[in-house]
Protein backbone atom coordinates (compact mmCIF):
# COMPACT_ATOMS: atom_id res chain seq x y z
CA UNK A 1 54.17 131.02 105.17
CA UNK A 2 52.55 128.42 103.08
CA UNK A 3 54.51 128.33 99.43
CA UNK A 4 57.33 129.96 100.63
CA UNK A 5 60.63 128.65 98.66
CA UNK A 6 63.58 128.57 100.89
CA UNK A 7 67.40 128.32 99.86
CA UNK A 8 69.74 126.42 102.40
CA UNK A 9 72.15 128.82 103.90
CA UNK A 10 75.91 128.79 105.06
CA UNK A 11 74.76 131.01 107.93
CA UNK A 12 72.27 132.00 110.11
CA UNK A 13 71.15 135.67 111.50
CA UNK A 14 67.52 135.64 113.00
CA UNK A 15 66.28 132.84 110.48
CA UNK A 16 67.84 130.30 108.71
CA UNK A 17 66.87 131.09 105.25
CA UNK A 18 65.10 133.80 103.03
CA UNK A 19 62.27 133.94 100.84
CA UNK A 20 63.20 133.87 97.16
CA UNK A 21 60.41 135.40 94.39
CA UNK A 22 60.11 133.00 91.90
CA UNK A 23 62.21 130.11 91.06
CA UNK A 24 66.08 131.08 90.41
CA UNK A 25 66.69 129.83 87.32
CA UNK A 26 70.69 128.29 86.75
CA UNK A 27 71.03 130.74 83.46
CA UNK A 28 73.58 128.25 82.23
CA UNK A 29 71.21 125.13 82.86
CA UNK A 30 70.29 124.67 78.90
CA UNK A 31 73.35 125.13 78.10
CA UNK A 32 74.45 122.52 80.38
CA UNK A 33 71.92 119.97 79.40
CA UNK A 34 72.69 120.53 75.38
CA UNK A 35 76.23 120.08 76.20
CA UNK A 36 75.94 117.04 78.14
CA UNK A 37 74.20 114.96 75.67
CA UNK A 38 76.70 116.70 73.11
CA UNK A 39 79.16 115.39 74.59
CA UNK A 40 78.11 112.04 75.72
CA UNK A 41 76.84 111.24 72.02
CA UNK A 42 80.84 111.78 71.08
CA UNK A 43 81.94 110.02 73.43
CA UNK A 44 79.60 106.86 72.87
CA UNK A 45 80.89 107.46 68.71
CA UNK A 46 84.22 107.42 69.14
CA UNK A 47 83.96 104.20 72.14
CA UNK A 48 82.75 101.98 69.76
CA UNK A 49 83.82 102.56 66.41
CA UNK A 50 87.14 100.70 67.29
CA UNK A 51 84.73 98.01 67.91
CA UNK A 52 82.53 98.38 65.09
CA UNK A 53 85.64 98.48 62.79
CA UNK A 54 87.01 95.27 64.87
CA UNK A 55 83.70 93.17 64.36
CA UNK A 56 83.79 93.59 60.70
CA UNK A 57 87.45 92.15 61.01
CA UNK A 58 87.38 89.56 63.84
CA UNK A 59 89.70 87.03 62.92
CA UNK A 60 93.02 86.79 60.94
CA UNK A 61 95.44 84.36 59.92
CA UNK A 62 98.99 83.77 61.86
CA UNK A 63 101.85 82.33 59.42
CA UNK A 64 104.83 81.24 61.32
CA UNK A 65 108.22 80.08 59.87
CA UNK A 66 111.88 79.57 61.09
CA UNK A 67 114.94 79.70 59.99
CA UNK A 68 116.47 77.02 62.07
CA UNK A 69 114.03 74.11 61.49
CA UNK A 70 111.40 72.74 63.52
CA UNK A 71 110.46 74.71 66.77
CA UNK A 72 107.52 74.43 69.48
CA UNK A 73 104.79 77.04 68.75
CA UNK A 74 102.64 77.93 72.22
CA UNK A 75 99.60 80.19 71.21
CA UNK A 76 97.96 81.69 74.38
CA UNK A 77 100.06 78.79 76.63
CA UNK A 78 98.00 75.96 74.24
CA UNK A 79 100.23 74.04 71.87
CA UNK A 80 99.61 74.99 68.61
CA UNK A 81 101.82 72.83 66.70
CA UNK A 82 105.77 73.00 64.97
CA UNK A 83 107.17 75.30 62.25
CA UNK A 84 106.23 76.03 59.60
CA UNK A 85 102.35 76.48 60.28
CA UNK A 86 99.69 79.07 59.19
CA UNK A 87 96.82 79.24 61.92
CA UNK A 88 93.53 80.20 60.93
CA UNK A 89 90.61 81.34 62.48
CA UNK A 90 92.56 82.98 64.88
CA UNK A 91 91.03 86.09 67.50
CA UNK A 92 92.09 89.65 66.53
CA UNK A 93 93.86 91.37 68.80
CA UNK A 94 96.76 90.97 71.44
CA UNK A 95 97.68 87.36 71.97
CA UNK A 96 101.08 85.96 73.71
CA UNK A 97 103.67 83.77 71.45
CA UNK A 98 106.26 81.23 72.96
CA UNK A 99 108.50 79.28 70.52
CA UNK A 100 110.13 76.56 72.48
CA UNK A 101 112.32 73.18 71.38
CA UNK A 102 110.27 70.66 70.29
CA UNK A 103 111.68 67.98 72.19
CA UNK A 104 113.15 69.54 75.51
CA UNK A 105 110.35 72.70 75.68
CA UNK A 106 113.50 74.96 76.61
CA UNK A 107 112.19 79.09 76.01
CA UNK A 108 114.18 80.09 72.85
CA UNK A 109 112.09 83.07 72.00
CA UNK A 110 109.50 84.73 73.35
CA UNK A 111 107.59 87.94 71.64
CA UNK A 112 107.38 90.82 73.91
CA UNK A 113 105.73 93.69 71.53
CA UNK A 114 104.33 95.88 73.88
CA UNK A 115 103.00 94.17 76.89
CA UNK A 116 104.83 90.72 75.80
CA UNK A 117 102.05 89.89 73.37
CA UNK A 118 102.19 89.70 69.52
CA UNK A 119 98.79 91.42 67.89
CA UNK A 120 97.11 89.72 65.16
CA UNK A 121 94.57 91.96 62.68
CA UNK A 122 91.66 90.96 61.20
CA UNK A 123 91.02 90.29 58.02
CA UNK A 124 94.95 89.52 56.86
CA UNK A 125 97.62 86.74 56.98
CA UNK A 126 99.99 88.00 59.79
CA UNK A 127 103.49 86.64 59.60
CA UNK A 128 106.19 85.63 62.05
CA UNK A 129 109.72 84.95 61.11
CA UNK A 130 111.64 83.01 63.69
CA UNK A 131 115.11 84.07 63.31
CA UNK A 132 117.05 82.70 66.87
CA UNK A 133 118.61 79.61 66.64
CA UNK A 134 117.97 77.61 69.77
CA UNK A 135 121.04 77.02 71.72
CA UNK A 136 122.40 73.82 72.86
CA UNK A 137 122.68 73.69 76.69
CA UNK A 138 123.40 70.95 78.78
CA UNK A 139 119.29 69.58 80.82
CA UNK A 140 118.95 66.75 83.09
CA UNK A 141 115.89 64.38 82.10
CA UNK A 142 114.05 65.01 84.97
CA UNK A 143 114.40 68.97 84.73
CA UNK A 144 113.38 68.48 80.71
CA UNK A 145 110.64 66.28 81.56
CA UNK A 146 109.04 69.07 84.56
CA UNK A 147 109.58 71.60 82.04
CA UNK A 148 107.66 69.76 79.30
CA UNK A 149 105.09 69.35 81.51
CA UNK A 150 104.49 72.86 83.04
CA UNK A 151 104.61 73.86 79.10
CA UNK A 152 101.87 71.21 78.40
CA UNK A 153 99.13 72.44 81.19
CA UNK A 154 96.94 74.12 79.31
CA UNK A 155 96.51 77.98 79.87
CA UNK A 156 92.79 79.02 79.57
CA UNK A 157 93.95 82.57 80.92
CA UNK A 158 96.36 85.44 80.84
CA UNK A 159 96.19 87.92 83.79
CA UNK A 160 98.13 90.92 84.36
CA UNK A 161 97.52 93.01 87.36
CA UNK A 162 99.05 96.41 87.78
CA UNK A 163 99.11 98.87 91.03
CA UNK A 164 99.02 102.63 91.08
CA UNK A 165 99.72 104.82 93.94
CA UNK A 166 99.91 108.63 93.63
CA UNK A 167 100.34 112.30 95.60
CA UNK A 168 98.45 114.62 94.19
CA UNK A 169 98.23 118.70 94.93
CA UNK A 170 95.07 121.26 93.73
CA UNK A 171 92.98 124.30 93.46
CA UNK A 172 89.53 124.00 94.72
CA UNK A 173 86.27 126.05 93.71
CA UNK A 174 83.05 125.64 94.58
CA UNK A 175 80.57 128.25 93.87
CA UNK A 176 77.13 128.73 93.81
CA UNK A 177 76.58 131.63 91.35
CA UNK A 178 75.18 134.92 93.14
CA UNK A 179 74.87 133.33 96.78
CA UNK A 180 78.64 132.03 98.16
CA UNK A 181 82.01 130.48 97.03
CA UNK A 182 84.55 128.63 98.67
CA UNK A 183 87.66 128.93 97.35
CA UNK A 184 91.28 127.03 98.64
CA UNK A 185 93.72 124.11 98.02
CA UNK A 186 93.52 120.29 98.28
CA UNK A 187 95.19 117.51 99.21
CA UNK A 188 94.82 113.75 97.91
CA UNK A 189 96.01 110.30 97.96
CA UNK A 190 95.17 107.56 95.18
CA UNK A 191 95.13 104.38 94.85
CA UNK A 192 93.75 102.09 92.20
CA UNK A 193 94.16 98.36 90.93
CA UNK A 194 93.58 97.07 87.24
CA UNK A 195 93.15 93.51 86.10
CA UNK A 196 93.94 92.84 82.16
CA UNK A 197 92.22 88.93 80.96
CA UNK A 198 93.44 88.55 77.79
CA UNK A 199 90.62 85.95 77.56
CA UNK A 200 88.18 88.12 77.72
CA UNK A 201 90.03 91.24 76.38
CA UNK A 202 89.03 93.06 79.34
CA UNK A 203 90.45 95.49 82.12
CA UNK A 204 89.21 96.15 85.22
CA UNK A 205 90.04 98.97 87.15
CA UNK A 206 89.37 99.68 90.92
CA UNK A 207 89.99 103.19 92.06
CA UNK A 208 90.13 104.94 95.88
CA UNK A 209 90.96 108.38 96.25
CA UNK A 210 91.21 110.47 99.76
CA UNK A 211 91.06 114.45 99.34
CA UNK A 212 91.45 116.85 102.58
CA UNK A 213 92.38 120.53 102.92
CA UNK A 214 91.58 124.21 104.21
CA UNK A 215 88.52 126.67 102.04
CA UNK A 216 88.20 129.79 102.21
CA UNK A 217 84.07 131.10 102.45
CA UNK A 218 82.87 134.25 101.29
CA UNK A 219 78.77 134.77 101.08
CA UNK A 220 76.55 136.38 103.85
CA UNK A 221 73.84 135.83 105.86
CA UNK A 222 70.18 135.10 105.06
CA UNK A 223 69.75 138.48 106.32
CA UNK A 224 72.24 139.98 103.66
CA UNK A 225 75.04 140.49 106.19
CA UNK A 226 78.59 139.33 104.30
CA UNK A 227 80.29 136.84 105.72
CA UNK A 228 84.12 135.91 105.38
CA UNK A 229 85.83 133.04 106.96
CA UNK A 230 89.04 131.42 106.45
CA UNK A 231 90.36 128.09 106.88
CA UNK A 232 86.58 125.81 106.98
CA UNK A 233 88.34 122.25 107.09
CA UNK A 234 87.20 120.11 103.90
CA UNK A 235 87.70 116.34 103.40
CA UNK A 236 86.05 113.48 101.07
CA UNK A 237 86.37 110.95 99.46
CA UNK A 238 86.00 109.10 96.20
CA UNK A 239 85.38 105.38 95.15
CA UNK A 240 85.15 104.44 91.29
CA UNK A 241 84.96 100.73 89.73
CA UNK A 242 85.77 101.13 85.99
CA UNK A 243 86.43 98.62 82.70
CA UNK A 244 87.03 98.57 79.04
CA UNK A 245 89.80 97.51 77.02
CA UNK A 246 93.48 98.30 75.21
CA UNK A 247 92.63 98.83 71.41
CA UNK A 248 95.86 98.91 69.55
CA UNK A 249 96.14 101.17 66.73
CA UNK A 250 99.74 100.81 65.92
CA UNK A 251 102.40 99.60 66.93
CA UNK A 252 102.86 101.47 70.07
CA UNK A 253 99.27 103.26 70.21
CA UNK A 254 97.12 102.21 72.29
CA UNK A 255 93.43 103.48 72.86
CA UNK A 256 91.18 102.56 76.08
CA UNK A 257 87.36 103.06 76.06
CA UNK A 258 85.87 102.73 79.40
CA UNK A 259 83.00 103.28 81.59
CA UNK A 260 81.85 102.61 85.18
CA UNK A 261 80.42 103.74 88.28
CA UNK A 262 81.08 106.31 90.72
CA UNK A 263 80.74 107.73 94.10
CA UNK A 264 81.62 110.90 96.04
CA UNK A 265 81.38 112.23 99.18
CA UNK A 266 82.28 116.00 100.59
CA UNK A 267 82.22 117.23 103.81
CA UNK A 268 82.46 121.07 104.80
CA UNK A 269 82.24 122.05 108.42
CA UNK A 270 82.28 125.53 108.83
CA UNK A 271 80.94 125.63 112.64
CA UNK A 272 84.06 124.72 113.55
CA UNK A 273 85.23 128.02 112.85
CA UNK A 274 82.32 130.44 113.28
CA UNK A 275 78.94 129.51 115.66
CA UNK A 276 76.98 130.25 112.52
CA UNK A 277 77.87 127.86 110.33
CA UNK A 278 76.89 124.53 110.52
CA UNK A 279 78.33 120.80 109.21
CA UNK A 280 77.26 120.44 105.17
CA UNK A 281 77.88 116.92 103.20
CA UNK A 282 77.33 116.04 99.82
CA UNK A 283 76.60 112.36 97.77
CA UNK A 284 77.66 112.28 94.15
CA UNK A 285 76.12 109.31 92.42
CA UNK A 286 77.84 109.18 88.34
CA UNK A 287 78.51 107.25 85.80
CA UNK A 288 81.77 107.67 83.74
CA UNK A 289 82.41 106.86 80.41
CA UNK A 290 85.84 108.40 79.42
CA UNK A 291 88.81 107.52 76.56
CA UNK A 292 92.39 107.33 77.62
CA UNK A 293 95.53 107.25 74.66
CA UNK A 294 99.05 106.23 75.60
CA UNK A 295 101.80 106.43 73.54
CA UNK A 296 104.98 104.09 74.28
CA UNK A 297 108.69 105.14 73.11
CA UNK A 298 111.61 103.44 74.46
CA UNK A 299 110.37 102.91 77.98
CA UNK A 300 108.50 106.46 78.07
CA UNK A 301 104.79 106.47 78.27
CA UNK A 302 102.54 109.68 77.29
CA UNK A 303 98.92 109.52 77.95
CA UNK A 304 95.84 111.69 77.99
CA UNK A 305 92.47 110.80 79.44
CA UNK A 306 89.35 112.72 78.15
CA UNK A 307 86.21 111.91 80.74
CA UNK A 308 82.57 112.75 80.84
CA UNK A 309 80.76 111.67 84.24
CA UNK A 310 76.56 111.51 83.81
CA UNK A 311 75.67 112.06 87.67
CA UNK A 312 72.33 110.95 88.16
CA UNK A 313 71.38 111.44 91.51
CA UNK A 314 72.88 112.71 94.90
CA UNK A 315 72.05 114.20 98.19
CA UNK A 316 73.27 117.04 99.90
CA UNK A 317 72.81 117.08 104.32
CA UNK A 318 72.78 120.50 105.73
CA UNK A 319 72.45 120.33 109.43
CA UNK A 320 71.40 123.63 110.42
CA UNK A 321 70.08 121.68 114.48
CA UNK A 322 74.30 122.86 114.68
CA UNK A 323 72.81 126.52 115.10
CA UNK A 324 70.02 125.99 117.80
CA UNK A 325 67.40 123.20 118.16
CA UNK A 326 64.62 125.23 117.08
CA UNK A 327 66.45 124.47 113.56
CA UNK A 328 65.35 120.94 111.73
CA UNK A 329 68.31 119.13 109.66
CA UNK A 330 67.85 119.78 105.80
CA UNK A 331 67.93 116.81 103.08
CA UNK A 332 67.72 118.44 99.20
CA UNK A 333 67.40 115.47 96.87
CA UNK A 334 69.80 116.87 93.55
CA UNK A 335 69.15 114.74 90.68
CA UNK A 336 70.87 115.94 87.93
CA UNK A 337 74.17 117.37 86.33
CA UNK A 338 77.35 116.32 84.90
CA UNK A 339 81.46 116.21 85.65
CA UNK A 340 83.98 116.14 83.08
CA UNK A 341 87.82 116.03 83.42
CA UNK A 342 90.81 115.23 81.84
CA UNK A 343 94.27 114.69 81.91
CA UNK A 344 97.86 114.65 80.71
CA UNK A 345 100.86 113.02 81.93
CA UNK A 346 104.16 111.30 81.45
CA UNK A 347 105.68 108.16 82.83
CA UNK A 348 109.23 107.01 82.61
CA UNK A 349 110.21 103.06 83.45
CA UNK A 350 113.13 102.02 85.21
CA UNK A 351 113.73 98.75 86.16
CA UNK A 352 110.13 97.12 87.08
CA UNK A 353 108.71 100.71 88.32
CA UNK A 354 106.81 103.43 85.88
CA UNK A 355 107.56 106.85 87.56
CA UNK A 356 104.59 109.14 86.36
CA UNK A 357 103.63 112.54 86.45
CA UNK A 358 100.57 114.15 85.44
CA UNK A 359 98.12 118.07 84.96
CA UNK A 360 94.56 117.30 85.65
CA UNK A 361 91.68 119.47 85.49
CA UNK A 362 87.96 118.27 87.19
CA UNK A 363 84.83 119.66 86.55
CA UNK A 364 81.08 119.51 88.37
CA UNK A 365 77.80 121.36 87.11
CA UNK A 366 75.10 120.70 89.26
CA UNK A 367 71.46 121.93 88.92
CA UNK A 368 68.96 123.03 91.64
CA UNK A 369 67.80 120.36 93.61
CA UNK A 370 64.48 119.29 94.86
CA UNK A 371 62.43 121.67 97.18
CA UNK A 372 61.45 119.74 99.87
CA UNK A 373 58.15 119.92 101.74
CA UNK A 374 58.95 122.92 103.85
CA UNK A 375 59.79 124.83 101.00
CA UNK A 376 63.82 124.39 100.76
CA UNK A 377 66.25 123.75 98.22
CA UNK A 378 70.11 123.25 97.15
CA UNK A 379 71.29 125.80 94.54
CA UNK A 380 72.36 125.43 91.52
CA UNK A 381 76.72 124.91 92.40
CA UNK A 382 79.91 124.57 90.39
CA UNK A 383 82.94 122.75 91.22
CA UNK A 384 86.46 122.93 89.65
CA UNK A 385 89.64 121.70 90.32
CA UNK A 386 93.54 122.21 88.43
CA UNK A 387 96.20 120.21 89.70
CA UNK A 388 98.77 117.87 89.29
CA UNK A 389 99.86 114.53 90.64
CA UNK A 390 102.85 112.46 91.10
CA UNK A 391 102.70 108.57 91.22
CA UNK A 392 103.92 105.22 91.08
CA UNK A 393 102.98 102.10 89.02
CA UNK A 394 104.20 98.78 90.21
């Protein structure tokens, strides 16, 4: 019939989808949207104002003395010049300090605050006191002279790269309201990469995750018969490029605006357990902007990670030609909605490995898609997850 709205269906009796009267409204889709930009405009406030407040304060002044005479100051791996000096003009922020003899370049001292830098604040005279005496030790020339040199390269950049590997353990829901849910547990592996340039004061992250595990469906038919089936196998996957950078607000505080880009991918074959059903995948398109806090204390790290993701366009493949041939695959074009999640965890260092554990909670909201020319449509869905993970960072 000409007009006629049709919702994709999990499965099939006599047709492969219903008429709906009218268009089914998401009741929570205002909500949704006023909450979104809600959120986001918090989000984008509380990014930048550690910028904002940084740009008003963008360079201080680094005073260094010793207590032992004259001693090699390296600044960022440039020599800087011997004690006692006051540099001005100098970048707020992290920055890494070596004090080395002046005539051998032996190591005598070298700040490790945090990640082994020294941080410098705007606006005010930051002092060092040197208080290690350099100790005498026996060099050959031609081991002084190939250290001198190394120490007399100059350094243009600092880069610290850092691996992550986790386990991780859920409870899956995905439900669109007044039509079907499935409902089971997941399974997923992580891994992710981050580069730190201290030149740039940026960090790059890199992020693949691999999810798999067994839903159970309950809906009916687009004749109204219910439907229950256990066990539909589920798997995706997730790929997410992210940066920002480590704002310290004390001495061992540490907040990390970031954003990115994001993409998802879901597929849910329920054929494989009933002749009805037919092979479903979904395309997640987002953009995250999130703020993570750590919190060091003798080799213990606590963090929490606060994320919204703006998804701006996906797809979702239903191919009912799985059910007969008479039946023409389905494309519903979904093109907006929004994720947020969050997280909690603890980490715990020994020797060169952080052991970390962490709760996690992930959200999706999205609306009705697209009807396409033959009159069909995705429904409004839901997705939530609650889990926890276990991991490595090396």
């Amino acid at each position: 019939m000409a007009g006629e709205k049709r919702r994709t269906q999990r499965f099939t009796a006599g047709q492969t989808a219903g008429k709906i009267k009218g268009k089914a409204m998401n009741s929570g889709y205002f909500w949704a949207v006023r909450t979104m930009k809600n959120i986001l405009s918090l989000i984008l406030i509380v990014m930048f104002l550690p910028a904002m407040a940084l740009a008003q304060e963008e360079y201080g002044q680094l005073k260094i003395i010793s207590k032992y005479g004259e001693y090699r100051i390296l600044l960022d791996g440039e020599n800087v010049g011997t004690t006692p000096l006051v540099l001005k003009n100098i970048q707020s922020g992290p920055h890494l300090l070596r004090v080395v003899d002046k005539k051998t370049y032996l190591t005598i001292a070298e700040k490790t605050m945090l990640k082994g830098n020294i941080y410098v604040k705007g606006g005010k005279l930051n002092t060092i006191i040197i208080e290690e005496e350099i100790k005498k030790h026996p060099v050959e020339k031609k081991e002084e002279e190939s250290e001198k040199k190394t120490e007399e390269q100059p350094k243009t950049e600092m880069l610290k790269n850092e691996a992550f590997f986790s386990i991780e353990s859920s409870n899956y829901a995905y439900k669109e309201p007044g039509v079907m849910e499935d409902t089971g547990r997941m399974y997923g592996i992580t891994y992710s990469n981050v580069h730190y340039s201290s030149q740039y004061m940026l960090k790059i992250k890199y992020e693949g995750r691999y999810f798999w595990g067994l839903v159970n469906y309950a809906g009916r038919t687009s004749g109204g018969t219910p439907v229950a089936i256990n066990d539909i196998s589920d798997w995706g996957y997730e790929l997410r490029l992210m940066w920002g950078n480590d704002y310290l607000l004390s001495e061992a505080f540490y907040l990390t605006p970031y954003m990115g880009g994001g993409y998802r991918y879901l597929n849910d074959n329920s054929q494989l357990k009933d002749p009805r059903g037919y092979q479903r995948e979904s395309k997640y398109f987002y953009i995250p902007m999130g703020i993570e806090v750590s919190r060091s204390f003798n080799n213990r790290f606590f963090t929490a990670m606060l994320e919204f993701d703006y998804f701006f366009g996906g797809a979702q493949f239903s191919r009912l030609s799985d059910v007969s041939h008479q039946y023409s695959d389905v494309t519903s074009d979904q093109g907006s909605g929004y994720g947020l999640r969050c997280s909690i965890g603890y980490s715990q260092k020994l020797g060169n490995i952080n052991y970390e554990g962490k709760l996690f909670l992930r959200l999706w909201s999205i609306n009705e898609s697209d009807t396409d020319a033959n009159g069909y449509y995705e429904p409004a869905n839901n997705t939530t997850e609650t889990g926890f993970a276990i991991g490595v960072h090396f």
